[in-house]
Protein backbone atom coordinates (compact mmCIF):
# COMPACT_ATOMS: atom_id res chain seq x y z
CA UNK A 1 -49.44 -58.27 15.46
CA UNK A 2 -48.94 -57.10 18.80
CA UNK A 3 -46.45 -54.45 19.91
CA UNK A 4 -44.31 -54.84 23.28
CA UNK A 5 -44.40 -51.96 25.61
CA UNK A 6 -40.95 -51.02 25.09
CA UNK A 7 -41.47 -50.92 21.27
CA UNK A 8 -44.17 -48.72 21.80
CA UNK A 9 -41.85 -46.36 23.73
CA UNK A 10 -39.41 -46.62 21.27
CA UNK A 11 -41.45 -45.30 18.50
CA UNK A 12 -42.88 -42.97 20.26
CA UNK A 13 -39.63 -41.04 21.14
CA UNK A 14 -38.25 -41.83 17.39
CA UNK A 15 -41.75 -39.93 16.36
CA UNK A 16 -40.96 -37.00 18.58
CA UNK A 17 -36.83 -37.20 17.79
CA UNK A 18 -38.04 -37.11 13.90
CA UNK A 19 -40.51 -34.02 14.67
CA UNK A 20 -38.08 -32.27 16.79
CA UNK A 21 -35.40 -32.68 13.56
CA UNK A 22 -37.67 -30.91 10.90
CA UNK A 23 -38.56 -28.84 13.33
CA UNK A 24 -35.18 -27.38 14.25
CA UNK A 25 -34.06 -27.86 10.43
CA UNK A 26 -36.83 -25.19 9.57
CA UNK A 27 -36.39 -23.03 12.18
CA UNK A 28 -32.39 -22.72 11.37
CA UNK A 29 -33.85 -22.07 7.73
CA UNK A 30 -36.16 -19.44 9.01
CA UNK A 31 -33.19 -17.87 10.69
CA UNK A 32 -30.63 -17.93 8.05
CA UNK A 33 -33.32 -17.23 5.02
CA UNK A 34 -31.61 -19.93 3.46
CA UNK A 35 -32.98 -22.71 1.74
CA UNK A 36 -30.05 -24.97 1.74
CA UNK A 37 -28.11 -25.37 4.70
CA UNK A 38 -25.77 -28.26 4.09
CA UNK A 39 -24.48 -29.31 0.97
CA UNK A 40 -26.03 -32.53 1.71
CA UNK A 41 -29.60 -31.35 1.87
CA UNK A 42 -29.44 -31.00 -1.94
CA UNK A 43 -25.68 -31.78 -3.37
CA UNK A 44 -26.80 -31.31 -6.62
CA UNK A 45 -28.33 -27.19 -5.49
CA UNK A 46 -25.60 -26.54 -3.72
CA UNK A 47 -23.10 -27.49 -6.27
CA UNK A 48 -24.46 -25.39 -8.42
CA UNK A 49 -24.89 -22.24 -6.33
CA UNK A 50 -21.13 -22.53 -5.89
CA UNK A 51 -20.88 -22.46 -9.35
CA UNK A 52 -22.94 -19.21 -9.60
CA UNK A 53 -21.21 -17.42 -6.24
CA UNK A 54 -18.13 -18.05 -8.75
CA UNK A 55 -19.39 -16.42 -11.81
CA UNK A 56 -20.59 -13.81 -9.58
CA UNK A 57 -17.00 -13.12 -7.69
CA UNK A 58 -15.69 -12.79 -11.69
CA UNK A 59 -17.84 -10.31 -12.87
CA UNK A 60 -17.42 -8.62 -9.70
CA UNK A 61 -13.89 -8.50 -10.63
CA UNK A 62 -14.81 -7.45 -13.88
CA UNK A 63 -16.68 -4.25 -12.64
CA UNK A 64 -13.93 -3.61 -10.01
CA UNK A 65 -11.02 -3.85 -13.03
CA UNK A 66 -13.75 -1.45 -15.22
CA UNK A 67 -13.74 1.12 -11.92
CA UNK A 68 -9.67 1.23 -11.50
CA UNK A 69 -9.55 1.87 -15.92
CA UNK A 70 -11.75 4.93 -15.24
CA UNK A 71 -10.15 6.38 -12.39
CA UNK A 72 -6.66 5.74 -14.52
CA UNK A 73 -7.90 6.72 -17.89
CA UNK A 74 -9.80 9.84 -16.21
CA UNK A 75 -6.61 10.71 -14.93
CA UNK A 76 -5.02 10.31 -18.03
CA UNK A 77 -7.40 12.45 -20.49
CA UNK A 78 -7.08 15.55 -17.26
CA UNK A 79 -2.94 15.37 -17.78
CA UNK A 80 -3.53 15.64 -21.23
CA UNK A 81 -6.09 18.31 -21.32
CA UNK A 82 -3.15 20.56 -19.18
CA UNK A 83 -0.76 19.27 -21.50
CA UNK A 84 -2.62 20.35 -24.79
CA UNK A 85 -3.34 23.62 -22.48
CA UNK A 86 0.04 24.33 -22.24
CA UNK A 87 0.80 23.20 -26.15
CA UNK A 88 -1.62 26.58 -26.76
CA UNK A 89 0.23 28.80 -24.55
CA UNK A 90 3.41 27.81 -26.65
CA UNK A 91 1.87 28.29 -29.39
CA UNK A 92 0.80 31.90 -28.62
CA UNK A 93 4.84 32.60 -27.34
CA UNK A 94 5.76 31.53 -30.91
CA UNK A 95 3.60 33.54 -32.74
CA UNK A 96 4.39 36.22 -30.30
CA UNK A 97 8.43 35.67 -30.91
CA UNK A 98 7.47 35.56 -35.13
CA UNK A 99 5.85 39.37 -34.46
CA UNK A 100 8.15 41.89 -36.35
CA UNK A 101 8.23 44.46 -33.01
CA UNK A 102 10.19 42.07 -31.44
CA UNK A 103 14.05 42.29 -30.38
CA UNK A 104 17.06 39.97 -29.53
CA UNK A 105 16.21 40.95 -25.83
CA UNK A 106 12.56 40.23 -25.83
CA UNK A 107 12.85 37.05 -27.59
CA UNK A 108 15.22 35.66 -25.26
CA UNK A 109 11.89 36.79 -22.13
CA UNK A 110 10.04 34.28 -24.76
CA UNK A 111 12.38 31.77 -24.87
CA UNK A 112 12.39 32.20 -21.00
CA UNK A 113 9.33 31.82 -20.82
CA UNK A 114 8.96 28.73 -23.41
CA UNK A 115 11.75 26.61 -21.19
CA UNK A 116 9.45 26.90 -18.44
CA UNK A 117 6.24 25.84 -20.48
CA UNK A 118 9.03 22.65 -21.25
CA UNK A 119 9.35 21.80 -17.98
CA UNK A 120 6.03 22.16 -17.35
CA UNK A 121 5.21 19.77 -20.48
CA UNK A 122 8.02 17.47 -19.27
CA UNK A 123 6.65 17.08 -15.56
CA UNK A 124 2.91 16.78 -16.78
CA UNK A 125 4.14 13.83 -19.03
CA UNK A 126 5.49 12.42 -15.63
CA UNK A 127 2.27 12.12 -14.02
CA UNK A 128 1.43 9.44 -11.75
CA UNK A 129 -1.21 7.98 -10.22
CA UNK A 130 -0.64 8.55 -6.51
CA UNK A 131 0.46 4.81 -6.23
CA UNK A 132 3.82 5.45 -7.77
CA UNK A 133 2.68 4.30 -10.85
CA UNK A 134 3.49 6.86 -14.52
CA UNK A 135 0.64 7.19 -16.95
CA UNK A 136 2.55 7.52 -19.52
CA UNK A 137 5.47 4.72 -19.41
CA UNK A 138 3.76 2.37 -21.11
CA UNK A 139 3.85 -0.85 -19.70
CA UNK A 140 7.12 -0.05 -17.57
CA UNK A 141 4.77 1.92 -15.13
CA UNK A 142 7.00 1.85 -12.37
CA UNK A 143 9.74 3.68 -14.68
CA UNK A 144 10.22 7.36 -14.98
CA UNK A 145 8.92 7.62 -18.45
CA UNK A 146 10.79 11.24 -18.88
CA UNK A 147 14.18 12.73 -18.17
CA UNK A 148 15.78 15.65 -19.48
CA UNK A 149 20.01 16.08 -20.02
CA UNK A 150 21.91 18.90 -19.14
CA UNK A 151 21.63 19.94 -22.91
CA UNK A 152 17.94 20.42 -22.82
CA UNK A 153 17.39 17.17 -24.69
CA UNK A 154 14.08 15.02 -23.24
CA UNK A 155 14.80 11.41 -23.20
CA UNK A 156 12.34 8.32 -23.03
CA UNK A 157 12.54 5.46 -20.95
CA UNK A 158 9.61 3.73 -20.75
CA UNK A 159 8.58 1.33 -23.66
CA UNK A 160 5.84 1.10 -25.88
CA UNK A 161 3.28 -1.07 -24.71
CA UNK A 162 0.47 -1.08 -22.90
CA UNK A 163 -1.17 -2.46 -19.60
CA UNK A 164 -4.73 -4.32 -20.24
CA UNK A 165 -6.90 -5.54 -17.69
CA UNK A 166 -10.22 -7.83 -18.49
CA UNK A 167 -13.52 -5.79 -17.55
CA UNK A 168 -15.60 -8.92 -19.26
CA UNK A 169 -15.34 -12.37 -20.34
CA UNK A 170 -13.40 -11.94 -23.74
CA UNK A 171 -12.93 -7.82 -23.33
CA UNK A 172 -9.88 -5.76 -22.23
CA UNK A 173 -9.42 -2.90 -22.29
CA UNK A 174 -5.64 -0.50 -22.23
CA UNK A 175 -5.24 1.32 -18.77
CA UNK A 176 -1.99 2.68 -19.92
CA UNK A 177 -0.53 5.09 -22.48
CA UNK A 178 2.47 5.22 -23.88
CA UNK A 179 4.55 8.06 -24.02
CA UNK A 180 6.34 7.36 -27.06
CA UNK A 181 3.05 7.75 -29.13
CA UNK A 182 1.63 10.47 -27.31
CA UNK A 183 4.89 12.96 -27.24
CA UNK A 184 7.67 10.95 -28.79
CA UNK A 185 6.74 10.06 -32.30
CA UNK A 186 5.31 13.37 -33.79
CA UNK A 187 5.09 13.29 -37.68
CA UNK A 188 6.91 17.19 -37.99
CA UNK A 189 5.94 19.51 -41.17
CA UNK A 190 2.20 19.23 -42.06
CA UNK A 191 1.93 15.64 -40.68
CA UNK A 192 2.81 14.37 -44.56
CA UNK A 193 5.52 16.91 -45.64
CA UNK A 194 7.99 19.07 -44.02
CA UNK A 195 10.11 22.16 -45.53
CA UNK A 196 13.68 23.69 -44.35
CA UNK A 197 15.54 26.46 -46.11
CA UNK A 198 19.41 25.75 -47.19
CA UNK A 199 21.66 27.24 -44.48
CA UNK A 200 23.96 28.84 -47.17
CA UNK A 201 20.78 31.12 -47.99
CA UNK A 202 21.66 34.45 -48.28
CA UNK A 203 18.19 36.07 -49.18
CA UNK A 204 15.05 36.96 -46.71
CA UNK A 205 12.68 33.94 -48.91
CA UNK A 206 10.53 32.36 -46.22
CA UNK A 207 9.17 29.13 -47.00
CA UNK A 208 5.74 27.81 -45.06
CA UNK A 209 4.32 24.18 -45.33
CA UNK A 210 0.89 23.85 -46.68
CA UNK A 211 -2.60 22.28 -45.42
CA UNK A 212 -2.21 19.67 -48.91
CA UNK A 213 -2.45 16.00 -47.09
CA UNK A 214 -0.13 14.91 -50.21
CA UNK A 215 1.80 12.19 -49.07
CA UNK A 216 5.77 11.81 -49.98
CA UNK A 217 7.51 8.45 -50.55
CA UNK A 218 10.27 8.12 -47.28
CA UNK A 219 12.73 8.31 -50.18
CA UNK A 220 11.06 11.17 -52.54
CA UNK A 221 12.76 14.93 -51.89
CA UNK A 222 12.05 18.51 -53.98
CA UNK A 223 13.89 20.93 -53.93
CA UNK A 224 12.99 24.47 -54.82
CA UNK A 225 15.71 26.87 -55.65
CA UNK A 226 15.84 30.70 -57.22
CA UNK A 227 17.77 31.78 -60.21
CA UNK A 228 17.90 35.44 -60.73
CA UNK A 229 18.38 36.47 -64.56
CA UNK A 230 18.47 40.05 -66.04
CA UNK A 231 16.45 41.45 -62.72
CA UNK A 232 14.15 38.29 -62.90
CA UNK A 233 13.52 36.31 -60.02
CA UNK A 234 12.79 32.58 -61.23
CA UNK A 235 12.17 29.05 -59.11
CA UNK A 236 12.77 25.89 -60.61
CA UNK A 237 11.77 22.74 -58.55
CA UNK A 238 14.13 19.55 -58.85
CA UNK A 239 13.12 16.17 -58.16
CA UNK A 240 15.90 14.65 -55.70
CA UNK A 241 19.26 17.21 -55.43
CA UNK A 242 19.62 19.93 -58.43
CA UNK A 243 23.23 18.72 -58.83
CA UNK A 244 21.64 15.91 -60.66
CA UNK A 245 19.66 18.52 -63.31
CA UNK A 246 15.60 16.49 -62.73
CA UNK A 247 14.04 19.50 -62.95
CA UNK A 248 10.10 19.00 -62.46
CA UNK A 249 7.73 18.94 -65.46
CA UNK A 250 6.02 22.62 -65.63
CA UNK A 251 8.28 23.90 -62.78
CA UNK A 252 11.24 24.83 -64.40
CA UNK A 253 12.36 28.90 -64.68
CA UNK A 254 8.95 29.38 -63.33
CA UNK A 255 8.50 33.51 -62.42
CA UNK A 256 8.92 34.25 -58.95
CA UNK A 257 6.19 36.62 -56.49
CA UNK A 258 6.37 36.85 -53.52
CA UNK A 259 3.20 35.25 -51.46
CA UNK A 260 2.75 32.54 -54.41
CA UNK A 261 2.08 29.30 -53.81
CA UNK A 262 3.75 26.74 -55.57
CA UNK A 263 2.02 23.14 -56.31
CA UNK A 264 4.44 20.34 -56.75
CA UNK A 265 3.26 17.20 -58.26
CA UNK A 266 4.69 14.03 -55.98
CA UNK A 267 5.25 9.97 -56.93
CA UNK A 268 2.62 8.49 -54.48
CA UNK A 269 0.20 6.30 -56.01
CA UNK A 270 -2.75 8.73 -55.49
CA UNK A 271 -0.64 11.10 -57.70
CA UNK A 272 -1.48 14.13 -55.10
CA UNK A 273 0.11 17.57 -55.56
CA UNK A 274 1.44 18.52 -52.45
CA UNK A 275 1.61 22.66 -51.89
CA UNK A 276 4.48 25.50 -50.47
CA UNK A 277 3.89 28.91 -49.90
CA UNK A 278 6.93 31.43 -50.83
CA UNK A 279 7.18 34.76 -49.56
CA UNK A 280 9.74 37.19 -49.19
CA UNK A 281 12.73 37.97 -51.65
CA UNK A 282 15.05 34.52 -51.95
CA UNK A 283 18.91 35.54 -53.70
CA UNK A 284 20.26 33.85 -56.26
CA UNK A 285 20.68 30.15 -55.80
CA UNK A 286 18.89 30.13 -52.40
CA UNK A 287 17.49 26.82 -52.15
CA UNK A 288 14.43 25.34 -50.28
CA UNK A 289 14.18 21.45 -49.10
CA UNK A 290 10.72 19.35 -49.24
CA UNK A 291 10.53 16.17 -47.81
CA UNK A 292 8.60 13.90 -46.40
CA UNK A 293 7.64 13.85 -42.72
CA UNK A 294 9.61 12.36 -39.63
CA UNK A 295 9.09 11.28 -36.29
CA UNK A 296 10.05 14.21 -33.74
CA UNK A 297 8.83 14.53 -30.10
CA UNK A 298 7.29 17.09 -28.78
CA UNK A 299 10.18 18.38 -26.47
CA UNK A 300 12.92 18.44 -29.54
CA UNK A 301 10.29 21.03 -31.44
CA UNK A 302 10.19 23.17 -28.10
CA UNK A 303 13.71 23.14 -27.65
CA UNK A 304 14.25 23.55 -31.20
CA UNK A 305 12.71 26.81 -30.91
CA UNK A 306 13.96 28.40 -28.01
CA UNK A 307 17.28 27.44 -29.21
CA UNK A 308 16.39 29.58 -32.30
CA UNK A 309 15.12 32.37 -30.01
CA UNK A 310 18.12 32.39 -28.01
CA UNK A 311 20.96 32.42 -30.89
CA UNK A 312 19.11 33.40 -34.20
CA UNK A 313 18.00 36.90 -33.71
CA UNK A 314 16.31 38.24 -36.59
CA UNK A 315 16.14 36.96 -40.38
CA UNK A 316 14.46 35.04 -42.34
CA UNK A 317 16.35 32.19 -41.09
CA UNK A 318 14.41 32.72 -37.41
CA UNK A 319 11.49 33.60 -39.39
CA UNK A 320 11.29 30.15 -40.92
CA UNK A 321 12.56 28.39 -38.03
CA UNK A 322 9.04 30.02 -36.14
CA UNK A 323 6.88 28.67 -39.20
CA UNK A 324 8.38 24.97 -39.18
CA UNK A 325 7.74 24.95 -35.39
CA UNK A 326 4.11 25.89 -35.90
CA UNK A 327 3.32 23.24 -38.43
CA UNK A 328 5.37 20.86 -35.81
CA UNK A 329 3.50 21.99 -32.79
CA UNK A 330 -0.04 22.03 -34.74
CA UNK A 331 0.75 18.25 -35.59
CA UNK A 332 2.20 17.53 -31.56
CA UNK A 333 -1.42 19.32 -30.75
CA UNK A 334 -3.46 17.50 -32.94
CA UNK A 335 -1.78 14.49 -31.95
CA UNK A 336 -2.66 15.13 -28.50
CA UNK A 337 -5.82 15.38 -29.33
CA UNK A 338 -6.08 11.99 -30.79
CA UNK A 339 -4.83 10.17 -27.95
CA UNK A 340 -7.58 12.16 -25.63
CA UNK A 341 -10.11 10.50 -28.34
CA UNK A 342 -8.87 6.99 -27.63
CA UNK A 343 -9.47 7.42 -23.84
CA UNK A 344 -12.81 8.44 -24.66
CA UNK A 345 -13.43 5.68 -26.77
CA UNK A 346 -12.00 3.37 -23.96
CA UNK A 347 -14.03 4.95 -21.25
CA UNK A 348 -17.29 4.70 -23.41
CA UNK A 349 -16.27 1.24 -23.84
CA UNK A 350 -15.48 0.95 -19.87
CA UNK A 351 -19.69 2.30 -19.41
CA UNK A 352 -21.02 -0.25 -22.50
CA UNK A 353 -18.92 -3.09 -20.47
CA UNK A 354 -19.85 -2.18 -16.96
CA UNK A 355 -23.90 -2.13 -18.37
CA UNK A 356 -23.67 -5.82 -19.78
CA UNK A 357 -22.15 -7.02 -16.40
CA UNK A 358 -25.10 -5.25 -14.59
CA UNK A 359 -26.85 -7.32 -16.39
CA UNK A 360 -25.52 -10.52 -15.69
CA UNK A 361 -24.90 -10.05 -12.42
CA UNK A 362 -28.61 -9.74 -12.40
CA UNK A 363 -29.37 -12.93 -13.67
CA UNK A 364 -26.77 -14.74 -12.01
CA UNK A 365 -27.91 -13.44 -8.53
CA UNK A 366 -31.77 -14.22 -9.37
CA UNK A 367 -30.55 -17.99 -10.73
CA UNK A 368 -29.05 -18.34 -7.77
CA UNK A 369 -31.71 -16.52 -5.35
CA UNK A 370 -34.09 -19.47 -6.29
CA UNK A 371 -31.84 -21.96 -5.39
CA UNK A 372 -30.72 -20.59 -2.03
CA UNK A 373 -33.02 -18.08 -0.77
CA UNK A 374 -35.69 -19.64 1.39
CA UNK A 375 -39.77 -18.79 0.82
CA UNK A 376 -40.55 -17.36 3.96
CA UNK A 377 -44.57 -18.24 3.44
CA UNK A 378 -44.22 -21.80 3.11
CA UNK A 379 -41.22 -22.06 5.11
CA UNK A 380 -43.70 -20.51 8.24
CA UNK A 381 -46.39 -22.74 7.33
CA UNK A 382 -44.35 -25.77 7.46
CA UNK A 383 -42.30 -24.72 10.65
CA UNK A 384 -46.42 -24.75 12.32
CA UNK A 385 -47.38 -27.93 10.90
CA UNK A 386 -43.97 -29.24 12.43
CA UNK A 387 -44.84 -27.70 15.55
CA UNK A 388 -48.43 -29.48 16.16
CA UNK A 389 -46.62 -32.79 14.62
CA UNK A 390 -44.02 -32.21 17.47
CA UNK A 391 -47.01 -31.64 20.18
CA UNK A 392 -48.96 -34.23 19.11
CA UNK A 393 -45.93 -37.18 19.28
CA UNK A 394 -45.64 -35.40 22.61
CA UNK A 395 -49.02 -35.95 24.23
CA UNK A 396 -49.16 -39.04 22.19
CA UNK A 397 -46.25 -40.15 23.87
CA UNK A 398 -47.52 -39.13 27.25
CA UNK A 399 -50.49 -41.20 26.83
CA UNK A 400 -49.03 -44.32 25.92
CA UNK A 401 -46.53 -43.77 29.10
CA UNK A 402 -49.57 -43.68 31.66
CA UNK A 403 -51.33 -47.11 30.01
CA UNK A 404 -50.99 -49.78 32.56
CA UNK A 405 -52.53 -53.56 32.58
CA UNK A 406 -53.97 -52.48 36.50
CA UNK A 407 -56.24 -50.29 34.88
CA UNK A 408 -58.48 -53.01 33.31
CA UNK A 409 -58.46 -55.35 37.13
């Protein structure tokens, strides 16, 4: 076969055009550290690494929505730590107020002194983030959650759900509270019972909840009330009002001391007793209400009892007033409490979350480090062997150039 000059020429500059190619191809690799550099070097690699840069970019996400919870929820839990701070410090004001050295005059410094620990309470439960967003709104997070009316009452307006964001591929988690649950819907009494006195009561009988989790029915009512006979105090407990004469089994004309504790069987189906301490000396027909529990905010118990403070004076009837607003603010503490325990939980669930996308983002990036990322070792080796290819089609090329038919006359 023989080969024309030109052909010869041809192939040699295709040879060196082919060398200077791989060549250049490996030295943009070398200078990238990447393995691919089109898609259509490998479609098949580079489809895929697109694939992982996306499942990368979303758990990315997922650590960055994980990050925001914590600062939120962190937030959160230090508003309520200052709220449950100030909860104590009304506390001690109340038990202060109940002390029998105290006066119409230094009850009203308390009750001062309580309607600034209100607004205090009020303004920590309007806490937001420092993006104009509340904590506590629920989901309405760009709604004043609180206000308070000329008449001292504390009003709601945010609602009662909550904001979730996804910090993994089927987890979310809350970022938001609401305010309703943490101050608005406070079981009052003992959390399963509360207990009043009847306002027509003309003795000094002081009635205090007790620490029995007995539950009532929403419909079941006691009521305890004092019959004096022949110098003998007596209590009979009624089931429902005593106009209708359902006096309790073993509670009727019961003798009366003061400091007794009286166990009262109730209707629920774990047929608990539920338990009221009595003190004092309750008058004839003075009367004493137990029922069940009801939703109260935290605000209405506060107000409740500087109200008290400010118009009650002394008695029995401020006396009890004091005790019903220390089983209601023990239940608005405890309460607190719980909701700090659910941000825990959430932020221990934020660090469990954040751990497992770690993770994957570990694999992900080494899956897609072996497509992409370029082995330097072989990649230098190669880029020489191109090199001495390239020289070699070069001198070979040279040659062939100087060959002439004169040479052999």
């Amino acid at each position: 076969m023989r080969l024309s000059t030109s052909q010869l020429a041809l192939q040699g500059v295709n040879n060196i055009l082919s060398q200077q190619s791989s060549l250049s191809k490996t030295q943009a690799q070398l200078a990238s550290g990447k393995e691919i550099l089109n898609p259509s070097d490998d479609p098949a690699g580079a489809s895929r690494i697109l694939e992982l840069d996306k499942a990368i970019n979303t758990v990315e996400r997922y650590n960055r929505n994980a990050d925001q919870a914590e600062t939120r929820l962190g937030l959160s839990e230090n508003v309520l730590s200052e709220f449950g701070n100030t909860l104590q410090r009304v506390r001690e004001l109340s038990v202060q107020a109940a002390n029998g050295s105290q006066d119409r005059e230094t009850r009203a410094y308390i009750a001062s002194e309580l309607r600034e620990a209100q607004d205090q309470l009020v303004q920590l439960a309007n806490t937001d983030d420092g993006n104009g967003e509340y904590l506590f709104a629920g989901s309405e997070t760009r709604t004043q959650p609180f206000t308070k009316t000329a008449g001292g009452k504390v009003e709601y307006n945010g609602d009662q759900g909550q904001r979730e964001v996804r910090i993994g591929p089927s987890r979310t988690i809350a970022v938001d509270n609401s305010g309703f649950d943490a101050f608005m819907k406070i079981p009052n009494g003992n959390g399963q019972y509360q207990v009043s006195e009847d306002s027509e009561n003309a003795g000094s009988g002081i009635i205090t909840v007790g620490d029995t989790p007995a539950r009532l029915n929403p419909d079941e009512r006691f009521v305890v009330e004092f019959s004096e006979d022949g110098g003998e105090l007596t209590y009979t407990v009624y089931a429902g009002d005593p106009s209708e004469e359902n006096p309790v089994d073993g509670l009727e004309q019961e003798p009366y001391e003061p400091g007794m504790t009286i166990s009262i069987p109730t209707g629920n189906d774990n047929a608990q007793e539920l338990q009221v301490k009595m003190d004092g000396n309750p008058a004839d027909r003075d009367s004493f209400n137990v029922e069940a529990a009801q939703p109260q905010s935290i605000f209405k118990s506060v107000d409740d009892l500087i109200k008290t403070l400010e118009n009650d004076g002394d008695g029995p009837a401020m006396n009890n007033a004091i005790n019903r607003f220390l089983a209601d603010i023990d239940q608005g503490m405890e309460n607190v409490v719980r909701v700090r325990s659910e941000l825990g939980a959430r932020m221990n669930a934020l660090d469990s979350s954040r751990d497992a996308n770690e993770g994957a983002l570990l694999d992900l990036k080494s899956a897609k480090s072996k497509l992409e990322d370029l082995d330097y070792a072989e990649a230098s080796g190669r880029f020489n062997q191109e090199l001495v290819g390239l020289q070699a089609a070069q001198q070979t090329y040279t040659r062939l150039q100087g060959l002439s038919l004169f040479d052999f006359i």
